[in-house]
N, C-alpha and C. Protein backbone atom coordinates (compact mmCIF):
# COMPACT_ATOMS: atom_id res chain seq x y z
N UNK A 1 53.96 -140.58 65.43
CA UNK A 1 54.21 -139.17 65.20
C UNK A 1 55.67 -138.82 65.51
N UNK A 2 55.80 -139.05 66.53
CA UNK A 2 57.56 -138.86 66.88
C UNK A 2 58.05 -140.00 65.63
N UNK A 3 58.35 -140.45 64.87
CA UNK A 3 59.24 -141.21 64.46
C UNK A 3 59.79 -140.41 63.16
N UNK A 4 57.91 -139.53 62.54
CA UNK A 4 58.33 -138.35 61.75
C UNK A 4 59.10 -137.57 61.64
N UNK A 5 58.50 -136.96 63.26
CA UNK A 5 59.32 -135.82 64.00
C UNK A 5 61.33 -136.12 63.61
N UNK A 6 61.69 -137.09 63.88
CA UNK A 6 63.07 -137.51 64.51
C UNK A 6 63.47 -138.36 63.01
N UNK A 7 63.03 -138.27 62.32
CA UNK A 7 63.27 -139.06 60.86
C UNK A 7 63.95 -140.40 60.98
N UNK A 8 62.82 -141.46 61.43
CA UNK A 8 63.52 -142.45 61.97
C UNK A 8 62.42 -143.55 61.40
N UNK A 9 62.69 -144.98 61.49
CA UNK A 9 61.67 -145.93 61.31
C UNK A 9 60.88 -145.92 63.03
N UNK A 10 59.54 -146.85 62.66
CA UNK A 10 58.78 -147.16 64.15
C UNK A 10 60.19 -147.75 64.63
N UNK A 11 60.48 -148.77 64.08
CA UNK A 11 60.98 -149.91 65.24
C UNK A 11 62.46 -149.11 65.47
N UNK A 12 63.19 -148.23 64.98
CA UNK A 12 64.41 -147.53 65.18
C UNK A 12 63.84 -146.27 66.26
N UNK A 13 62.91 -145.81 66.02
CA UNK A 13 62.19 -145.20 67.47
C UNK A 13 61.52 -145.40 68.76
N UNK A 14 61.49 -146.47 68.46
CA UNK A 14 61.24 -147.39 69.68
C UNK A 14 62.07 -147.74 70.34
N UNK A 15 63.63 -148.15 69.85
CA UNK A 15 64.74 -148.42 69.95
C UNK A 15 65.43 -146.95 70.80
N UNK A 16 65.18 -145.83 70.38
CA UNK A 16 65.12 -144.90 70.82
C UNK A 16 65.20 -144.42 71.93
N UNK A 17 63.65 -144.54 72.11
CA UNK A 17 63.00 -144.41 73.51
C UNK A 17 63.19 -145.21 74.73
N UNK A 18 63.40 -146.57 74.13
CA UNK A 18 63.75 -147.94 75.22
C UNK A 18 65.06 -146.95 75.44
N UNK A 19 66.28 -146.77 74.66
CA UNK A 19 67.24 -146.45 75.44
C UNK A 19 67.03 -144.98 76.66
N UNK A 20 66.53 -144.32 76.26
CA UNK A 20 65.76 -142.82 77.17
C UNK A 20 65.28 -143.09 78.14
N UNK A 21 64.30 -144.37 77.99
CA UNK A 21 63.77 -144.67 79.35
C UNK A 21 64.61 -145.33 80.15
N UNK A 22 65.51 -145.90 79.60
CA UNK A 22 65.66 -146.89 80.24
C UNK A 22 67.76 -145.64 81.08
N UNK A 23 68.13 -145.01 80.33
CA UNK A 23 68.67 -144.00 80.94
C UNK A 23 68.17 -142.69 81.92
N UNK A 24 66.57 -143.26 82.22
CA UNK A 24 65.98 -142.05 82.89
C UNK A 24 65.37 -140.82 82.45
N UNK A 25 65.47 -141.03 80.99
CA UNK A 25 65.04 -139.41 80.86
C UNK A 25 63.74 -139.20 80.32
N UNK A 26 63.20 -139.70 79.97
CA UNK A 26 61.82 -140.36 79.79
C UNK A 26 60.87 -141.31 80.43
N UNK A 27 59.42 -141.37 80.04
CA UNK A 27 58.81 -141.81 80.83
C UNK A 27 57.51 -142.43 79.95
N UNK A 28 56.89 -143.29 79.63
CA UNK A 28 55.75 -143.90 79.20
C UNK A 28 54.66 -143.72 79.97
N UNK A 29 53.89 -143.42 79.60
CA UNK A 29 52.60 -143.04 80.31
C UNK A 29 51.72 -143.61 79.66
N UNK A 30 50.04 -144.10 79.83
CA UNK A 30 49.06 -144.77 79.11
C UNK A 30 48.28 -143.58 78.64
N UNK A 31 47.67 -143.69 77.98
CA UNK A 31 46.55 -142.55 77.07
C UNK A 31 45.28 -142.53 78.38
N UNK A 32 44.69 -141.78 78.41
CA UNK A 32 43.48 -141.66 79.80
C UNK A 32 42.47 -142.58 79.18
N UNK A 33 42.53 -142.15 77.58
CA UNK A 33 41.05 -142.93 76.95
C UNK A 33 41.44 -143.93 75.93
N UNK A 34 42.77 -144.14 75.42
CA UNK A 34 42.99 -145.05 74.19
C UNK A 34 44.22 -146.10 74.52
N UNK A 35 43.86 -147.19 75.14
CA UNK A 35 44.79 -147.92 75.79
C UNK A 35 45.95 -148.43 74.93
N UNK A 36 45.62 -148.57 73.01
CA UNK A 36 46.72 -148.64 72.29
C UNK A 36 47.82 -147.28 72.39
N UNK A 37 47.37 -146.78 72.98
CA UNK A 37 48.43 -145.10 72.88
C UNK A 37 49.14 -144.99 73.81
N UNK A 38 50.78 -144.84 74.04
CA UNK A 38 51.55 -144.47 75.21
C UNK A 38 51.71 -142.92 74.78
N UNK A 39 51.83 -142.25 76.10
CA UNK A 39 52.80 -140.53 75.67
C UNK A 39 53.78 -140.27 76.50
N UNK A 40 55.09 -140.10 75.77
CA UNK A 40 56.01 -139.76 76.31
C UNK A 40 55.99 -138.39 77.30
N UNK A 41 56.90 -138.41 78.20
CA UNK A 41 57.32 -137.32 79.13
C UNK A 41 58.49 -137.43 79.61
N UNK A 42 59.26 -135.95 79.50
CA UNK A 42 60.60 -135.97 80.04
C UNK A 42 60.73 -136.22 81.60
N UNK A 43 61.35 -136.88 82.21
CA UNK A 43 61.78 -137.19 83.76
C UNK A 43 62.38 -135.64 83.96
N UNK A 44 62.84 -135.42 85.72
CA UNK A 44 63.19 -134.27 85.87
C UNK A 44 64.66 -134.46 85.41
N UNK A 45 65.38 -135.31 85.12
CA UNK A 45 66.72 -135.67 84.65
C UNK A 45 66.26 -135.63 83.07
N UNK A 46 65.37 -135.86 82.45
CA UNK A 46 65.25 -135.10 81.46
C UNK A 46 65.26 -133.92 80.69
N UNK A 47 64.23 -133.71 81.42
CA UNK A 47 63.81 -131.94 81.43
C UNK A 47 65.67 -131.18 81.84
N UNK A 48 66.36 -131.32 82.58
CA UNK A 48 67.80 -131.39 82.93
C UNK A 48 68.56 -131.15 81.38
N UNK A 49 68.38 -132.10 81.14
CA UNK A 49 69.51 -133.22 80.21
C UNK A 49 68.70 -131.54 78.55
N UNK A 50 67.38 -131.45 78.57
CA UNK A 50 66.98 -130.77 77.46
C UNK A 50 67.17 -129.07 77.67
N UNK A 51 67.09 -129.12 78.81
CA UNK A 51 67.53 -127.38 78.98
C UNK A 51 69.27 -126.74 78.89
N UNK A 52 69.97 -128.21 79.45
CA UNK A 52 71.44 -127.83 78.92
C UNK A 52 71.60 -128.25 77.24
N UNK A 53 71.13 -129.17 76.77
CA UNK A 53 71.19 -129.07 75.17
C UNK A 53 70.72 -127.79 74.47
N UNK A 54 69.54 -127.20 74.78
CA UNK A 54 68.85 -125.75 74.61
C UNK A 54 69.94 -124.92 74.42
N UNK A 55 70.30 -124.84 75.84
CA UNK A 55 70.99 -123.93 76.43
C UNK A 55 72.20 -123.60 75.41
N UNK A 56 72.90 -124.69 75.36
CA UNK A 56 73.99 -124.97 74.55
C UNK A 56 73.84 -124.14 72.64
N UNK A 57 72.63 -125.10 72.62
CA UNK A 57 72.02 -124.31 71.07
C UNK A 57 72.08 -122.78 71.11
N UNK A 58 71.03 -122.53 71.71
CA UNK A 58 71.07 -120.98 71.76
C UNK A 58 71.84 -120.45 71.98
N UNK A 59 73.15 -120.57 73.02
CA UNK A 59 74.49 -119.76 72.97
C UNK A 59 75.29 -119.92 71.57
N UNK A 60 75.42 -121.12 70.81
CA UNK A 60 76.00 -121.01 69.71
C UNK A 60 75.34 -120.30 68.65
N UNK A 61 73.67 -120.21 68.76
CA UNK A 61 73.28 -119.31 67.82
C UNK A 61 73.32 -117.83 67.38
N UNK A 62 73.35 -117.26 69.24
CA UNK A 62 73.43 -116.12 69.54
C UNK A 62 75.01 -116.02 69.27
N UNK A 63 75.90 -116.41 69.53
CA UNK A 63 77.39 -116.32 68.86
C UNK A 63 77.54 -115.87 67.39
N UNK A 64 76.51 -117.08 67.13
CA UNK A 64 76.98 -116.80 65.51
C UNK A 64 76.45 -115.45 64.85
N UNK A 65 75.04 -114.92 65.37
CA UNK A 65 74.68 -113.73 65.18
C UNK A 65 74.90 -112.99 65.46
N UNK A 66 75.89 -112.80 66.47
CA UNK A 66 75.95 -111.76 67.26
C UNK A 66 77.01 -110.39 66.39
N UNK A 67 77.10 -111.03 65.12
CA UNK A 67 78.00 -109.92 64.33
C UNK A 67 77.14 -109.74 63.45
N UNK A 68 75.95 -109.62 63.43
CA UNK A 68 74.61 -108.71 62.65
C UNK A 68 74.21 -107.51 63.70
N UNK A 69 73.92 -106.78 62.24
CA UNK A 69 73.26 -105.43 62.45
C UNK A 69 71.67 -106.02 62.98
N UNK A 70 70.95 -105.00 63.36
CA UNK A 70 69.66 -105.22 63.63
C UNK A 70 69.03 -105.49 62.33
N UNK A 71 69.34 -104.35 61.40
CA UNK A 71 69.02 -104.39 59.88
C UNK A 71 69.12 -106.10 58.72
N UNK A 72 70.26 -106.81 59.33
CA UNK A 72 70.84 -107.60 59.03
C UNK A 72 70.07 -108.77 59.46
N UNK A 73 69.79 -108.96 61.23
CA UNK A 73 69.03 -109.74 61.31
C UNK A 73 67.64 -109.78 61.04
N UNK A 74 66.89 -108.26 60.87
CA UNK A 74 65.43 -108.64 59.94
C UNK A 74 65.78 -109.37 58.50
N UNK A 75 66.90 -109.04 57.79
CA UNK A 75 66.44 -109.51 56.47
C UNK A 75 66.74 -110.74 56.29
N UNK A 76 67.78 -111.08 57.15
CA UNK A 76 68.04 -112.87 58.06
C UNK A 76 66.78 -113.44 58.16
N UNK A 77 65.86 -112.80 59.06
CA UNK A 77 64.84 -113.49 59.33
C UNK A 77 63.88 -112.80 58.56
N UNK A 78 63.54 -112.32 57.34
CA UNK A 78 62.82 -112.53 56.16
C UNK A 78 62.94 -113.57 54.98
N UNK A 79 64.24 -113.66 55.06
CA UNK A 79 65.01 -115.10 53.97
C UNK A 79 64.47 -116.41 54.50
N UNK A 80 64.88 -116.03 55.81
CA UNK A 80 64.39 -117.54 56.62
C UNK A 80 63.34 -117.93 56.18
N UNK A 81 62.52 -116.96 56.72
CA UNK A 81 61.11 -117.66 56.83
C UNK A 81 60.69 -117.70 55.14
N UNK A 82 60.65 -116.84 54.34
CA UNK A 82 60.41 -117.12 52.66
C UNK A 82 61.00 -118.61 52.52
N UNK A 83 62.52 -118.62 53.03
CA UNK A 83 62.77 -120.46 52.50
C UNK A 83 61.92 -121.53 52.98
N UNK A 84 62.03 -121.20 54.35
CA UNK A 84 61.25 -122.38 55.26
C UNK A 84 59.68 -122.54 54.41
N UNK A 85 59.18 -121.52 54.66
CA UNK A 85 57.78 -121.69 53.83
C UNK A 85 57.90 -122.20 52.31
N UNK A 86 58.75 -121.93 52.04
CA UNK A 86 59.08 -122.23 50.31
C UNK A 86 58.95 -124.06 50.23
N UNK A 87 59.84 -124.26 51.33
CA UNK A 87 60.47 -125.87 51.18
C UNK A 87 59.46 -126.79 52.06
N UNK A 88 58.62 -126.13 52.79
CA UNK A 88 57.85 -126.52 53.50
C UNK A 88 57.06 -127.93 52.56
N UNK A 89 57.11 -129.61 52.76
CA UNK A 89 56.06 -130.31 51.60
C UNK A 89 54.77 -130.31 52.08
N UNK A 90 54.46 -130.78 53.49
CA UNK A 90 53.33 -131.53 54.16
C UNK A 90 53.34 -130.95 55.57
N UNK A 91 52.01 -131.33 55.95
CA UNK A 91 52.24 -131.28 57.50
C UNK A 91 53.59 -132.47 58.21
N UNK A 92 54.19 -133.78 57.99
CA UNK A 92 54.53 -134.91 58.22
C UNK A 92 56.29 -133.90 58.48
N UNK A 93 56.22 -133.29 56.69
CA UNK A 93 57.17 -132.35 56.92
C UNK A 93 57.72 -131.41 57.87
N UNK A 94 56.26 -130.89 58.17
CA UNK A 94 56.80 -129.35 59.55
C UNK A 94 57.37 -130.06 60.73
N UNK A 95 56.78 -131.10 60.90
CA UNK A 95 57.24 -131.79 62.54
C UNK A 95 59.33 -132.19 62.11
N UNK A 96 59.25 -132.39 61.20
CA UNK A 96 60.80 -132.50 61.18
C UNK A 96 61.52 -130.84 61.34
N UNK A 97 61.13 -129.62 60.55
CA UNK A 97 61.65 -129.13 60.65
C UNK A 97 61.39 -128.42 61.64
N UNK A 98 60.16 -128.60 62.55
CA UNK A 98 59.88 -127.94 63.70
C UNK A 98 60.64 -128.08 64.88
N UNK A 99 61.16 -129.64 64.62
CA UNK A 99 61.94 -130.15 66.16
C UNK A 99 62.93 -129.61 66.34
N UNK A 100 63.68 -128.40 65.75
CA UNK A 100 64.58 -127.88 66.14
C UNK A 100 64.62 -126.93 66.46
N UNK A 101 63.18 -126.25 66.54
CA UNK A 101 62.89 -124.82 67.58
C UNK A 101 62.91 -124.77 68.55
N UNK A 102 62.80 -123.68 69.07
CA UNK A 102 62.49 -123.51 70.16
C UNK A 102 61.05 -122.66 70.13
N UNK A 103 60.42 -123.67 70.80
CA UNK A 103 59.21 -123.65 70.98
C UNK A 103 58.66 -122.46 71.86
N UNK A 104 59.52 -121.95 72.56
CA UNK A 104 58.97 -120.72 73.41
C UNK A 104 59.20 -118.71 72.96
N UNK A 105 60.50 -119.13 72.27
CA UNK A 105 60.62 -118.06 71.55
C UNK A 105 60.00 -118.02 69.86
N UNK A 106 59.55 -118.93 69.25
CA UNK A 106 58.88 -119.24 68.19
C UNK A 106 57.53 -118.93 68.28
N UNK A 107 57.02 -117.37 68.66
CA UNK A 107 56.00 -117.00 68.41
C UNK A 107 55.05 -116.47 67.31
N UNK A 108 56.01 -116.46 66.47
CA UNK A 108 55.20 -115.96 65.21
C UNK A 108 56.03 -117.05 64.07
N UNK A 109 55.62 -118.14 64.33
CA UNK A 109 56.18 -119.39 63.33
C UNK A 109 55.77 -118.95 62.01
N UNK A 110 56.48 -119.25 60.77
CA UNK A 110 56.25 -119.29 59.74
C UNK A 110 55.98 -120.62 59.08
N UNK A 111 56.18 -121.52 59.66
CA UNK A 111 55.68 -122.57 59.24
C UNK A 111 54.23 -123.06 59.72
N UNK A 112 53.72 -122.40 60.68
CA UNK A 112 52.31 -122.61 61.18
C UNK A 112 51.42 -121.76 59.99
N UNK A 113 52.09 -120.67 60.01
CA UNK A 113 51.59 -119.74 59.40
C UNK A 113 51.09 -120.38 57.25
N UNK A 114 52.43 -120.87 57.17
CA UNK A 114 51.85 -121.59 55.71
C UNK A 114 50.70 -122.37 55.65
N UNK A 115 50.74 -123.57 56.78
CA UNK A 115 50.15 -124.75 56.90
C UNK A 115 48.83 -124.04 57.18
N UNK A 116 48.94 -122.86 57.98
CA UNK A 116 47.29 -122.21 57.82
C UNK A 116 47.05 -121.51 56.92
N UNK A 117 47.67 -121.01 55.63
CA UNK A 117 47.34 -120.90 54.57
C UNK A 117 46.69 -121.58 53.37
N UNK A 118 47.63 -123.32 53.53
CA UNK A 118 47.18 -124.15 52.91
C UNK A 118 46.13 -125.25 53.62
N UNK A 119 45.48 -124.18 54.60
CA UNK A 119 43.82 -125.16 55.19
C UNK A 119 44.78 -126.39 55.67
N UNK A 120 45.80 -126.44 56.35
CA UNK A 120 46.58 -127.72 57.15
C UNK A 120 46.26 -127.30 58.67
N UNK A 121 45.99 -127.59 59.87
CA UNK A 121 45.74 -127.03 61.35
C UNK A 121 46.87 -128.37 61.84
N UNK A 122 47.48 -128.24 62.38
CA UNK A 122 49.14 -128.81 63.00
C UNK A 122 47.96 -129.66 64.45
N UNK A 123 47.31 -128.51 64.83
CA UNK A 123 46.51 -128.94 66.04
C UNK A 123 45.36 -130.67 66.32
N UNK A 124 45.25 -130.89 64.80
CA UNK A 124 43.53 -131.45 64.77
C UNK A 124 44.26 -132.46 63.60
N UNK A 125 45.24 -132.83 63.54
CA UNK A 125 46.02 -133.45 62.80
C UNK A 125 45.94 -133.68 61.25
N UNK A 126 46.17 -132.42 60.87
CA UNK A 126 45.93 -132.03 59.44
C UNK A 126 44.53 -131.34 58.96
N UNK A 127 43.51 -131.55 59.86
CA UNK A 127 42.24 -131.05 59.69
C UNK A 127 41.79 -129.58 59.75
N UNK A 128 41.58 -128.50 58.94
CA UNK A 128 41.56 -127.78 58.99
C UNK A 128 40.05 -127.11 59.80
């Protein structure tokens, strides 16, 4: 699933992660019930390392907006979301363009919102 996510091959994501873990910022963990399954987790030098990248994002975003009207940024974020949903192919798809949200202020996703239009559930892995 991450290899989707990060548009990468298995073995170039694996490659990946060996380097993450192996710089600390990650962590392999075993599945409770499926012993072929590892799940990643950020270290606290992770979690670190992802809140100043965040951090970083969102100040350049808020920069760049910050010379819109209020008016300006609804119809900003009416375009948005019409494209995003427009270009949207697959579920395989949303995880790429999802990884660059922010997941906490992304409360009313428009891309969840298609995929539950088109009977896709993000949750149950495509199963509606």
């Amino acid at each position: 699933m991450l290899s989707v996510g990060v548009g990468l091959s298995h073995a170039a994501t694996v490659r990946l992660v060996d380097r993450l873990s192996t710089e600390g910022l990650v962590e392999r963990r075993e599945h409770s019930t499926d012993g072929r399954t590892r799940s990643l987790h950020l270290t606290e030098a992770g979690k670190v390392a992802s809140d100043a990248v965040l951090a970083s994002r969102d100040k350049v975003i808020a920069e760049g907006l910050s010379i819109l009207t209020p008016t300006e940024l609804d119809a900003l974020y009416s375009i948005a979301e019409r494209v995003l949903r427009d270009r949207l192919e697959n579920l395989e798809h949303s995880y790429r363009i999802c990884r660059l949200c922010c997941y906490e202020g992304c409360t009313n996703c428009p891309i969840d919102a298609e995929l539950h239009e088109r009977g896709v559930d993000r949750e149950n892995g495509g199963e509606a």
